[in-house]
N, C-alpha and C. Protein backbone atom coordinates (compact mmCIF):
# COMPACT_ATOMS: atom_id res chain seq x y z
N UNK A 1 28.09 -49.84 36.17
CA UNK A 1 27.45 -51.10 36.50
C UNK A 1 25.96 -50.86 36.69
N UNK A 2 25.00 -51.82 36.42
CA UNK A 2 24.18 -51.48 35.92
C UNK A 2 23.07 -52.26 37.47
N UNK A 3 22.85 -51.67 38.29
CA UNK A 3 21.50 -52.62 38.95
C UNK A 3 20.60 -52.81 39.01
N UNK A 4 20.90 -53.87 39.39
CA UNK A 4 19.51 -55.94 39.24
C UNK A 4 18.87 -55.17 40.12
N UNK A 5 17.55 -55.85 39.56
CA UNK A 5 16.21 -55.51 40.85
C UNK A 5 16.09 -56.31 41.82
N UNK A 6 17.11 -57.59 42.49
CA UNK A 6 17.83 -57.97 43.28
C UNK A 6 18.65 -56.95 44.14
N UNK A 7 19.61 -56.36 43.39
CA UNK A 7 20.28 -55.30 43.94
C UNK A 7 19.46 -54.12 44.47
N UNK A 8 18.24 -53.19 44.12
CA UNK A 8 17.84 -52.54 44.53
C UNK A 8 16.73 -52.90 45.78
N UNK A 9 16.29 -54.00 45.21
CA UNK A 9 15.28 -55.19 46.87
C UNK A 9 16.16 -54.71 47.92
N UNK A 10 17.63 -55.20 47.67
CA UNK A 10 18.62 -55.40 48.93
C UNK A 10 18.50 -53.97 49.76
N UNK A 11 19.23 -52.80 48.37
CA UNK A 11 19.60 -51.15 49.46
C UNK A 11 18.10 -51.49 50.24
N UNK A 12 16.97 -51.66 50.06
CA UNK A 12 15.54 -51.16 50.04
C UNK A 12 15.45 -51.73 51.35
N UNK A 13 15.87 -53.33 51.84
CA UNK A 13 16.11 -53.64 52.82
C UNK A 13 16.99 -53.29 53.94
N UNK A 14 17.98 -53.08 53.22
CA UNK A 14 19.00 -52.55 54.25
C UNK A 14 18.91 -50.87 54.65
N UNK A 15 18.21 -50.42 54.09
CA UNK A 15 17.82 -49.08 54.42
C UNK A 15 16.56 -49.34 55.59
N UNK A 16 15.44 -50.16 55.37
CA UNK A 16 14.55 -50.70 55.84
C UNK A 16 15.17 -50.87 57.74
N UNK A 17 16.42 -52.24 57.51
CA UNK A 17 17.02 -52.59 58.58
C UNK A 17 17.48 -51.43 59.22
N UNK A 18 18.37 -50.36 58.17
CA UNK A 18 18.62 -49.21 59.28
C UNK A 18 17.61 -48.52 60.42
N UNK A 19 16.66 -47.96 59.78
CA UNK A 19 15.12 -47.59 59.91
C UNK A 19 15.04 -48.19 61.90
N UNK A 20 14.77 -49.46 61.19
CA UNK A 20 14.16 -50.28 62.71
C UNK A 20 15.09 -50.60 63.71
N UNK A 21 16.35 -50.76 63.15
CA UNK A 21 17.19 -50.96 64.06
C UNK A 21 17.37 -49.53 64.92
N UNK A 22 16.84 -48.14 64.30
CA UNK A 22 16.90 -46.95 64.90
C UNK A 22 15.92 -46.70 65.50
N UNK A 23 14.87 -46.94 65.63
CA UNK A 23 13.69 -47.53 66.36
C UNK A 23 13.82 -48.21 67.43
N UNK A 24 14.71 -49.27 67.40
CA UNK A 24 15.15 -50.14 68.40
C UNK A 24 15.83 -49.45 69.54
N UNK A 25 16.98 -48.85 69.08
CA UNK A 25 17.81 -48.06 69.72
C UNK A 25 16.83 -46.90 70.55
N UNK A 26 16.05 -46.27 69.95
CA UNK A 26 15.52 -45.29 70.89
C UNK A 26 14.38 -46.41 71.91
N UNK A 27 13.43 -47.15 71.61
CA UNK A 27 13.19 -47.71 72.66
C UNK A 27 13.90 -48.38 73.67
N UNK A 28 15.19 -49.20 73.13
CA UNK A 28 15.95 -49.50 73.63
C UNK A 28 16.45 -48.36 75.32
N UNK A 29 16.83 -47.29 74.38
CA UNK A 29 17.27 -46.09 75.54
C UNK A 29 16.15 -45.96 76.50
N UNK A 30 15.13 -45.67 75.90
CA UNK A 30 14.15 -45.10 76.63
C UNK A 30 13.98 -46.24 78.13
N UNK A 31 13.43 -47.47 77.64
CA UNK A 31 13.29 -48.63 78.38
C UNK A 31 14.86 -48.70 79.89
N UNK A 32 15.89 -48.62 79.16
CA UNK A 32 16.89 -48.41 80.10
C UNK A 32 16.70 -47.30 80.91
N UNK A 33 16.13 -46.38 80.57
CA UNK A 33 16.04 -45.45 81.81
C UNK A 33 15.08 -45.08 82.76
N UNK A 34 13.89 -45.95 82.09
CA UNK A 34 12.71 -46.76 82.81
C UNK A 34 13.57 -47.76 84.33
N UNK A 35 14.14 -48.70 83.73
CA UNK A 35 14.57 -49.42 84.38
C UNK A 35 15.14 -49.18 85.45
N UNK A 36 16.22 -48.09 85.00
CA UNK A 36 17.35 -47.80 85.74
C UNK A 36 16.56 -47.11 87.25
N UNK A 37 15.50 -46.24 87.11
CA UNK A 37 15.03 -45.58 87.91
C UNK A 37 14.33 -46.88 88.86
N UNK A 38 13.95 -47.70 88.13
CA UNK A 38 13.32 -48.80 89.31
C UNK A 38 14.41 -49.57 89.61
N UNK A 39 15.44 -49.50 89.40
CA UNK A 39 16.72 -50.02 90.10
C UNK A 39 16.99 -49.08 91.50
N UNK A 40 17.22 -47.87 91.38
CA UNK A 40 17.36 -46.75 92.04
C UNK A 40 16.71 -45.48 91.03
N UNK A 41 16.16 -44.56 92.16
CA UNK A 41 15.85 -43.17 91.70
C UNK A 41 16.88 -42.53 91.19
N UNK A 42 18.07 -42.57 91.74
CA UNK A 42 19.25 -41.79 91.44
C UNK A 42 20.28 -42.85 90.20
N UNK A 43 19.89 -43.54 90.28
CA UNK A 43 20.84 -44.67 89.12
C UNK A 43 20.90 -43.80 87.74
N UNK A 44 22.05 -43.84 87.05
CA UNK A 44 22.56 -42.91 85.90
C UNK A 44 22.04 -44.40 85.04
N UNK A 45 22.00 -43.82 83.91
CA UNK A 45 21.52 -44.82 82.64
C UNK A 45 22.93 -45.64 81.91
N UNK A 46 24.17 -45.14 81.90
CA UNK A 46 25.79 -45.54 82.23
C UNK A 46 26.04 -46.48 83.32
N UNK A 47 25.66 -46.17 84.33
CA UNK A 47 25.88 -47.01 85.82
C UNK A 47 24.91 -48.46 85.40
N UNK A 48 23.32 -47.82 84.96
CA UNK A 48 22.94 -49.30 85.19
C UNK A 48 23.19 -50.79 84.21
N UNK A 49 23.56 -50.00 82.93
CA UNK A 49 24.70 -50.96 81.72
C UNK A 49 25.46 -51.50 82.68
N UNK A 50 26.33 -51.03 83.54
CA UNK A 50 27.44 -51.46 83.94
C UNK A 50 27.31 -52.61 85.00
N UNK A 51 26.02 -51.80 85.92
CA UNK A 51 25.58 -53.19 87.28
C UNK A 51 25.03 -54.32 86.43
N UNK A 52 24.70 -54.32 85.50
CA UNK A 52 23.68 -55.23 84.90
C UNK A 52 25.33 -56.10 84.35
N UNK A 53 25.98 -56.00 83.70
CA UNK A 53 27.18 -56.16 83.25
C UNK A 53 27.81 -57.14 84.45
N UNK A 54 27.83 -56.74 85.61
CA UNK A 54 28.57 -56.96 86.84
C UNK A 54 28.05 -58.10 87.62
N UNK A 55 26.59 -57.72 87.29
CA UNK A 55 25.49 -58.78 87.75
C UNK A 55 25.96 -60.18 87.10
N UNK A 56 25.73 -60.11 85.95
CA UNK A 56 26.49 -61.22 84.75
C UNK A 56 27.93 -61.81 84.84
N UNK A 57 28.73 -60.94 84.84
CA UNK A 57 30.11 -61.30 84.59
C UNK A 57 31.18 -61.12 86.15
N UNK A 58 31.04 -60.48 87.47
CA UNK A 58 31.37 -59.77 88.03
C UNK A 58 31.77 -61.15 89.01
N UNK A 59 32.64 -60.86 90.12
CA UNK A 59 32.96 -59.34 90.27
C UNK A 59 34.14 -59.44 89.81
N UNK A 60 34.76 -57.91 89.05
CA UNK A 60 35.91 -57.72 87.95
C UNK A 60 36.24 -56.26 88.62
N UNK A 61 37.47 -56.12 88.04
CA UNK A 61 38.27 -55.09 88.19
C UNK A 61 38.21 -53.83 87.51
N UNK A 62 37.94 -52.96 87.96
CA UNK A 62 37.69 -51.67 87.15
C UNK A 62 38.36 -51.33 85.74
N UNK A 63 39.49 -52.13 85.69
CA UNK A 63 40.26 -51.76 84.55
C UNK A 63 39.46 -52.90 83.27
N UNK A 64 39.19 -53.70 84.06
CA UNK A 64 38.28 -55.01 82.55
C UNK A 64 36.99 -54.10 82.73
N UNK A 65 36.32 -53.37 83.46
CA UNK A 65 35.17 -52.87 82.92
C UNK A 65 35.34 -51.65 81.97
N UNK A 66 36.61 -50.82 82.17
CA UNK A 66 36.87 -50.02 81.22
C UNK A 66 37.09 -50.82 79.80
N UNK A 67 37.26 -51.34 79.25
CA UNK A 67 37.96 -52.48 78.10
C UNK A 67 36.55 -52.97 77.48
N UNK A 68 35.47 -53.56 78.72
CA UNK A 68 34.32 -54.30 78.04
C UNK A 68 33.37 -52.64 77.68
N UNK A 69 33.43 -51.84 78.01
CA UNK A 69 33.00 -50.20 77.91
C UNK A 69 33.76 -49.72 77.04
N UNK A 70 34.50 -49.85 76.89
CA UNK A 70 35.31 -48.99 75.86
C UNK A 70 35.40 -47.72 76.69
N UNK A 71 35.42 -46.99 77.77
CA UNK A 71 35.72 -46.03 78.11
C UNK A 71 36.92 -45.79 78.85
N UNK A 72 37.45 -44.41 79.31
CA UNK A 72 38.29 -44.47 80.55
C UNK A 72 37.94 -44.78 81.31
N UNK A 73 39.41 -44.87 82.40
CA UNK A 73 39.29 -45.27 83.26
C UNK A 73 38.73 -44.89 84.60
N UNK A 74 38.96 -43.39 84.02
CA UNK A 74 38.44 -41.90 85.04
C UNK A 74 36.79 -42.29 84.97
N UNK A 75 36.21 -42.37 83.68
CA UNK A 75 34.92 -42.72 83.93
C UNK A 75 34.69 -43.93 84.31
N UNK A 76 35.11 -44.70 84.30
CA UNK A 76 34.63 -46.07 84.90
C UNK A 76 34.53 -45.70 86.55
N UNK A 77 35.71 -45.29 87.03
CA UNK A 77 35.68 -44.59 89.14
C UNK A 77 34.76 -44.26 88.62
N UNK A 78 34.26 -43.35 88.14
CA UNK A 78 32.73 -42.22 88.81
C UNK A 78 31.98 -43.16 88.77
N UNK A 79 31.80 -43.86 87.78
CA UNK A 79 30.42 -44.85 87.68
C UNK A 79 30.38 -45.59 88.64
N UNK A 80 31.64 -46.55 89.14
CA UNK A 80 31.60 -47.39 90.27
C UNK A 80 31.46 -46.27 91.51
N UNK A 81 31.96 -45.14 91.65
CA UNK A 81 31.88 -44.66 92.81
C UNK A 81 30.23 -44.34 92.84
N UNK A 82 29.79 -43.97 92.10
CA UNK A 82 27.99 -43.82 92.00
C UNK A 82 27.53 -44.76 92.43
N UNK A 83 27.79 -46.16 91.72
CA UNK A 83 27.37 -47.14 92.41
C UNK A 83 27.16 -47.62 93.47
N UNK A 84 28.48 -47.09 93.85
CA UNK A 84 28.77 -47.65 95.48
C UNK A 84 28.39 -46.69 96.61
N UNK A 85 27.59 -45.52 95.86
CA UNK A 85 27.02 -44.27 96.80
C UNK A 85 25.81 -45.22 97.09
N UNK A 86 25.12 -45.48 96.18
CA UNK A 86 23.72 -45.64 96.04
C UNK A 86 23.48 -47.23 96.64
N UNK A 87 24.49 -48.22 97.36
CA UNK A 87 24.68 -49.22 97.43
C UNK A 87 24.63 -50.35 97.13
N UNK A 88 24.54 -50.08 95.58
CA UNK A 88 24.76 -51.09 94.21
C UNK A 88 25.73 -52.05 94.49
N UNK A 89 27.03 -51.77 94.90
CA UNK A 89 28.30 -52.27 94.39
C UNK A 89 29.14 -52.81 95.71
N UNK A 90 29.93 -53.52 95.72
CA UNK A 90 30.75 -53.38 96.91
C UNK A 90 31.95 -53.80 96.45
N UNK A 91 33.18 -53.41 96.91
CA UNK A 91 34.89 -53.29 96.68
C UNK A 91 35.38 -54.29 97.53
N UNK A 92 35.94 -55.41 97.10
CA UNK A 92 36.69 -56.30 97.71
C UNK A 92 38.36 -56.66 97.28
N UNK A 93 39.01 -56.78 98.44
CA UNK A 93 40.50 -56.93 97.90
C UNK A 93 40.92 -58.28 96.76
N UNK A 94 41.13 -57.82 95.30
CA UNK A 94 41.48 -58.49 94.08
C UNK A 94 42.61 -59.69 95.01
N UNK A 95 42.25 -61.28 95.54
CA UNK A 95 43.26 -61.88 95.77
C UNK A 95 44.72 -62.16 95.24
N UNK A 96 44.32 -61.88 93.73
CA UNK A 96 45.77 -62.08 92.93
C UNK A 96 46.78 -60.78 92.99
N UNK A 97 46.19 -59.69 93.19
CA UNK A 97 47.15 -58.41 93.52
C UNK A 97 46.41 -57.79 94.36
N UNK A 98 46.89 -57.64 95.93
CA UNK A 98 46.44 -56.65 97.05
C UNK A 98 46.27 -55.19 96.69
N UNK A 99 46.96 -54.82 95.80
CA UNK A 99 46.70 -53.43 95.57
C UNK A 99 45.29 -53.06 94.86
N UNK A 100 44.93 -53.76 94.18
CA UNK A 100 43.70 -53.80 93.30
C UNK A 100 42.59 -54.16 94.27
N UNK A 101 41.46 -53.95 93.77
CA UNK A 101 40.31 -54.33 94.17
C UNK A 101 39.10 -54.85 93.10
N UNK A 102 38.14 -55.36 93.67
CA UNK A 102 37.10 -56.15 92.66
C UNK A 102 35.91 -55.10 92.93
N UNK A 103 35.29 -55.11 92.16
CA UNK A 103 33.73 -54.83 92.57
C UNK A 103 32.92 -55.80 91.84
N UNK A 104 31.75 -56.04 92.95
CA UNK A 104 30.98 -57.13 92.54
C UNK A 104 29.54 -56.08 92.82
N UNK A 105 28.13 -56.76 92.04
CA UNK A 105 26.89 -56.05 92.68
C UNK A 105 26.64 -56.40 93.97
N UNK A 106 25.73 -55.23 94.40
CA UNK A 106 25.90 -56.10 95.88
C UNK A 106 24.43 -56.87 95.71
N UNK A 107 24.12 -57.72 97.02
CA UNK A 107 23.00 -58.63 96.85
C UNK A 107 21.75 -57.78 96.89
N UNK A 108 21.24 -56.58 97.31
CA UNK A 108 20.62 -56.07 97.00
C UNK A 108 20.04 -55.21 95.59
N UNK A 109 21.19 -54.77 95.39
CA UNK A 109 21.19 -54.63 93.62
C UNK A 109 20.68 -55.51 92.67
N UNK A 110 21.29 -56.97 93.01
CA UNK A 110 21.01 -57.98 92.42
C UNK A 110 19.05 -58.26 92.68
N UNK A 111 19.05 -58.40 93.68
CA UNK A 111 17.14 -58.54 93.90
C UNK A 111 16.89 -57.54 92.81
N UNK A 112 17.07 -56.35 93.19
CA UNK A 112 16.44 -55.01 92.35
C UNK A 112 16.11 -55.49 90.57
N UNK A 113 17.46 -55.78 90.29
CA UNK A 113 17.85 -55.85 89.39
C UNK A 113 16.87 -57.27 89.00
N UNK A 114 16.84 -58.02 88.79
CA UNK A 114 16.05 -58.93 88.81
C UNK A 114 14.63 -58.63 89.03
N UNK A 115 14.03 -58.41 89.80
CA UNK A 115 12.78 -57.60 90.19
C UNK A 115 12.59 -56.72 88.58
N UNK A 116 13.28 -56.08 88.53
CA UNK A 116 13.19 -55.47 86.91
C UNK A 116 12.81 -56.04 86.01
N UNK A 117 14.13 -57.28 85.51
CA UNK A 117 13.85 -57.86 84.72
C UNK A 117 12.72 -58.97 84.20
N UNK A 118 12.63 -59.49 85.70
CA UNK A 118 11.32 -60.17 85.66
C UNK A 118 10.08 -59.68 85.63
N UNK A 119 9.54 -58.29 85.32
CA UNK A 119 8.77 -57.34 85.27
C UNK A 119 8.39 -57.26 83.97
N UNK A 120 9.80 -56.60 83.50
CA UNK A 120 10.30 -56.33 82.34
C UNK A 120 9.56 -57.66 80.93
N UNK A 121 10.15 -58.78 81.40
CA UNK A 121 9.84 -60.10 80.68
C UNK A 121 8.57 -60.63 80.80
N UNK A 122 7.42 -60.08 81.35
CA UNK A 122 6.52 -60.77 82.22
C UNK A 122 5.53 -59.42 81.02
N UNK A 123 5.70 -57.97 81.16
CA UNK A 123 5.14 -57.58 79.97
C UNK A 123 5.69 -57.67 78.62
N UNK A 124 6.55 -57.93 78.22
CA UNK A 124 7.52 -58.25 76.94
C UNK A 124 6.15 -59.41 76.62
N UNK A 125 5.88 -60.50 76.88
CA UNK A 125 5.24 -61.75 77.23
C UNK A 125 3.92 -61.30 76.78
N UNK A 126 3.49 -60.41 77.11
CA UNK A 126 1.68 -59.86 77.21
C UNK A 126 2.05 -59.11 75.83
N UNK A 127 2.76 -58.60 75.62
CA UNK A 127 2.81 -57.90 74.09
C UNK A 127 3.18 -58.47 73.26
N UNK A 128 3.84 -59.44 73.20
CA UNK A 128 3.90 -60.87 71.82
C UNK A 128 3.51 -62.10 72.72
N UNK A 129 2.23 -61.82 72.98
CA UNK A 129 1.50 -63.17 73.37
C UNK A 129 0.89 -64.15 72.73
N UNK A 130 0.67 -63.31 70.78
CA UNK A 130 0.76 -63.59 69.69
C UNK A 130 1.61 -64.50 68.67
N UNK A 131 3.01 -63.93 69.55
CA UNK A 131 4.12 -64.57 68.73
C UNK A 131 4.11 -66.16 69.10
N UNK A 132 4.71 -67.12 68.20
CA UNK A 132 4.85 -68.45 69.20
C UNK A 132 5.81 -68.88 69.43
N UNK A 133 6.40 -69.46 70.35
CA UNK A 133 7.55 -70.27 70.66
C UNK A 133 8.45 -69.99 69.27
N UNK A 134 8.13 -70.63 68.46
CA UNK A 134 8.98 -70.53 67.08
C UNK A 134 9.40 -69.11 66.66
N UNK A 135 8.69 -68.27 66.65
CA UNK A 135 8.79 -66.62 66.10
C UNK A 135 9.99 -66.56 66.95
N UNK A 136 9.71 -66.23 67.91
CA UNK A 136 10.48 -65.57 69.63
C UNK A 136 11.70 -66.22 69.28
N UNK A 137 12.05 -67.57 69.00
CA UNK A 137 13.29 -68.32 68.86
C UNK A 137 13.85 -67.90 67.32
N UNK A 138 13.53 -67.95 66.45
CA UNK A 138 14.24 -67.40 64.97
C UNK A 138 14.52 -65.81 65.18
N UNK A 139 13.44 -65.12 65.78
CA UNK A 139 14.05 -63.63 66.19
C UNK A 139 15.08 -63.58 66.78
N UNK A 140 14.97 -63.85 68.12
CA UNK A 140 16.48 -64.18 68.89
C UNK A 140 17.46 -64.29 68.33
N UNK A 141 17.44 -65.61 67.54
CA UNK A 141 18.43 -66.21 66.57
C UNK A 141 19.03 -64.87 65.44
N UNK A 142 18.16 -64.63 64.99
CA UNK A 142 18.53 -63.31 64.11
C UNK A 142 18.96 -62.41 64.58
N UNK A 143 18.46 -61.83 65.66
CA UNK A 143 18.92 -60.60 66.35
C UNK A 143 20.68 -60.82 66.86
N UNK A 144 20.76 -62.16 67.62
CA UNK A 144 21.92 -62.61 67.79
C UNK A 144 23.06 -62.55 66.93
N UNK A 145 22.78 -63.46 65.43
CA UNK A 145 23.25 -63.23 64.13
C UNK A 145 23.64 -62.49 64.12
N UNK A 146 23.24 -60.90 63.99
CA UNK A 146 23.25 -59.62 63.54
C UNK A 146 24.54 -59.13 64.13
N UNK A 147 23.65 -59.49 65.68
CA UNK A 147 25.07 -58.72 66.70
C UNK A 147 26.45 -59.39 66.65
N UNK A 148 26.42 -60.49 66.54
CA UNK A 148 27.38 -60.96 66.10
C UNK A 148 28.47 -61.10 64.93
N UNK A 149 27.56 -60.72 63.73
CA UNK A 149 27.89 -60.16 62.33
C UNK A 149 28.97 -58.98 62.71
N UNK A 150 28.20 -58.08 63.43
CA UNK A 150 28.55 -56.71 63.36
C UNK A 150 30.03 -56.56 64.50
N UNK A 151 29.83 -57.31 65.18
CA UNK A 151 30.95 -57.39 66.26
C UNK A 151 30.44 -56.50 67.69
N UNK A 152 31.28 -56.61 68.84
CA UNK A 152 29.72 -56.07 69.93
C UNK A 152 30.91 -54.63 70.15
């Protein structure tokens, strides 16, 4: 089969997309462990995915955070138990089964955590201060697309 210079545009792009999306990923990391440290000094870069997670969706049961992680369950305890060293997290009895328990962030985490993000968004802001309303919204939109394409 013979390829269109359509077809070679495309690899050229999608090689392109690999490229930046790997770009992404390392700032991505990097930025998380920026963060994580202004969450707490001692906060693991694992733990703060997870409070941020908890912050959002919480408070849930160790076994749905293993599932939305894809990890064990053994690692999910350490992470919550980290958490709950550093006083991120707090354990409350699951009402639907006494044996279980919830963890939710605790309200201090939550300030922290926030305090971050609104930091975070406030220079995001100063570095596409360029972009306009419209850019910022079709990016989103795309970026969204993507992740969603791909499955999370």
């Amino acid at each position: 089969m013979i390829a269109t210079e359509q077809d070679t545009r495309r690899v050229e792009h999608l090689h392109s997309l690999e490229q930046e999306v790997g770009v992404l990923i390392r700032r991505v990391r990097r930025v998380i462990g920026q963060r994580s440290e202004l969450v707490h000094p001692q906060l693991q870069y694992g733990a703060y995915l997870m409070l941020g997670y908890l912050i959002n969706h919480g408070p849930l049961r160790a076994s749905a955070l293993a599932e939305v992680f894809d990890i064990d369950k053994g690692a999910i305890s350490r992470q919550i138990q980290h958490l709950e060293e550093l006083g991120l997290v707090d354990r409350t009895p699951d009402p639907a089964d006494g044996r279980a328990s919830l963890v939710s962030a605790s309200a201090e985490a939550t300030r922290r955590f926030d305090e971050v993000a609104a930091d975070r968004r406030r220079w995001l802001d100063e570095r596409l201060g360029d972009w306009t309303e419209s850019e910022l919204g079709e990016f989103a939109a795309m970026l969204r697309r993507y992740n969603e394409t791909l499955g999370n």
